[in-house]
Protein backbone atom coordinates (compact mmCIF):
# COMPACT_ATOMS: atom_id res chain seq x y z
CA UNK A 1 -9.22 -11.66 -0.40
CA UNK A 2 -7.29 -10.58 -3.72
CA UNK A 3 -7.30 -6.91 -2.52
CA UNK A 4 -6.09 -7.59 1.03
CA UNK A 5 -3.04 -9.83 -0.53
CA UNK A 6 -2.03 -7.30 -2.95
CA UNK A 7 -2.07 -4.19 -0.35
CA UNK A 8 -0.05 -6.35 2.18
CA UNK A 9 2.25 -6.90 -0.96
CA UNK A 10 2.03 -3.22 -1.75
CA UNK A 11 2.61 -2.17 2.34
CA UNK A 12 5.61 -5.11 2.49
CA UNK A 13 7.30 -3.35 -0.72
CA UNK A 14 7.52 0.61 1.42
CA UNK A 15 8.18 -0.80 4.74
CA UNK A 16 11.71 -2.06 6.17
CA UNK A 17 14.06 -4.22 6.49
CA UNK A 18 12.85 -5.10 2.78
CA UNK A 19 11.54 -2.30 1.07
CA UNK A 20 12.42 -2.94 -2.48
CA UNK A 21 10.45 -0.03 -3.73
CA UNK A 22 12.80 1.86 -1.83
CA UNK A 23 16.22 0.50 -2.46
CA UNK A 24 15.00 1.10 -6.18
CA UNK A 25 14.30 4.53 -5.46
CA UNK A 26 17.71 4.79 -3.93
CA UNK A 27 19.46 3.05 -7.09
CA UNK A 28 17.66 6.15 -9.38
CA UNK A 29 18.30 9.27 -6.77
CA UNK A 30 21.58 8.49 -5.48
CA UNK A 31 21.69 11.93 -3.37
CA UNK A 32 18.57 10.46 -1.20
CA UNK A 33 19.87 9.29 2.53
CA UNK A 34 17.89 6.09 3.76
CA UNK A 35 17.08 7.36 6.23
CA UNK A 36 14.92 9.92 4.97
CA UNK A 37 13.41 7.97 2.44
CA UNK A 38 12.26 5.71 5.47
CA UNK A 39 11.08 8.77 7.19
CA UNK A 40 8.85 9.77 4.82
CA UNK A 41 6.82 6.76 3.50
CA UNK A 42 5.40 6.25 7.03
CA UNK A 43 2.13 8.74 6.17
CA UNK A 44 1.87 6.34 3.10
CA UNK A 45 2.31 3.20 4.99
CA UNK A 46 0.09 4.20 7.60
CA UNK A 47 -2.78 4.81 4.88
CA UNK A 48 -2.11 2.05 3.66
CA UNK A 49 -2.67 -0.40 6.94
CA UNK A 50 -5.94 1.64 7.45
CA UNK A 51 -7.04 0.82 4.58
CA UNK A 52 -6.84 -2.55 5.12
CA UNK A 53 -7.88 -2.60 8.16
CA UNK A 54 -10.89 -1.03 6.90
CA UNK A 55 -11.12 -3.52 4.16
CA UNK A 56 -10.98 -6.92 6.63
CA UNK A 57 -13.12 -5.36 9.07
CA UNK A 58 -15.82 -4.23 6.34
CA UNK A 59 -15.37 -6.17 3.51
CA UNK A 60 -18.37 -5.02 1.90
CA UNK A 61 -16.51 -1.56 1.51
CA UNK A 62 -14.38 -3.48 -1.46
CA UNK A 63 -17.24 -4.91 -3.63
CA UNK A 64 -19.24 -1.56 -3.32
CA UNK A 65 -17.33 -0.17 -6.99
CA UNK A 66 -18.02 -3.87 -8.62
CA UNK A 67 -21.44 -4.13 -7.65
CA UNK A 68 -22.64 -0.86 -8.62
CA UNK A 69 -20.96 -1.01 -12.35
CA UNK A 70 -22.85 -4.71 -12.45
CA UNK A 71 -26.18 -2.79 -11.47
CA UNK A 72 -25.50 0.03 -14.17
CA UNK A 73 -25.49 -3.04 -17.36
């Protein structure tokens, strides 16, 4: 549940209207246009949503790390 919150968090921060992630990017490289700061965090975004989608529809697929370090001790 914790790793679904934080990459729709994480997807909500590169994605407009809001994109703060962004607008901060903007604020340190003022010679960046908008719009093709938008343009180009769509590969990243998209990644990102199948990723989740991966991780709601096989949620095993996020414990798999966990569980084998908790094997290994």
């Amino acid at each position: 549940m914790g790793v679904v919150f934080n990459g729709t968090l994480l997807t909500s921060y590169l994605t407009p209207p809001v994109g703060m992630a962004l607008y901060y990017f903007m604020g340190i490289q003022r010679d960046v246009k908008t719009e093709l700061l938008f343009r180009c965090v769509w590969p990243y975004v998209v990644l990102l949503v199948a990723t989740l989608a991966i991780a709601i529809a096989v949620p095993d697929t996020v414990m798999v790390f966990v569980r084998t370090l908790m094997r290994t001790r």
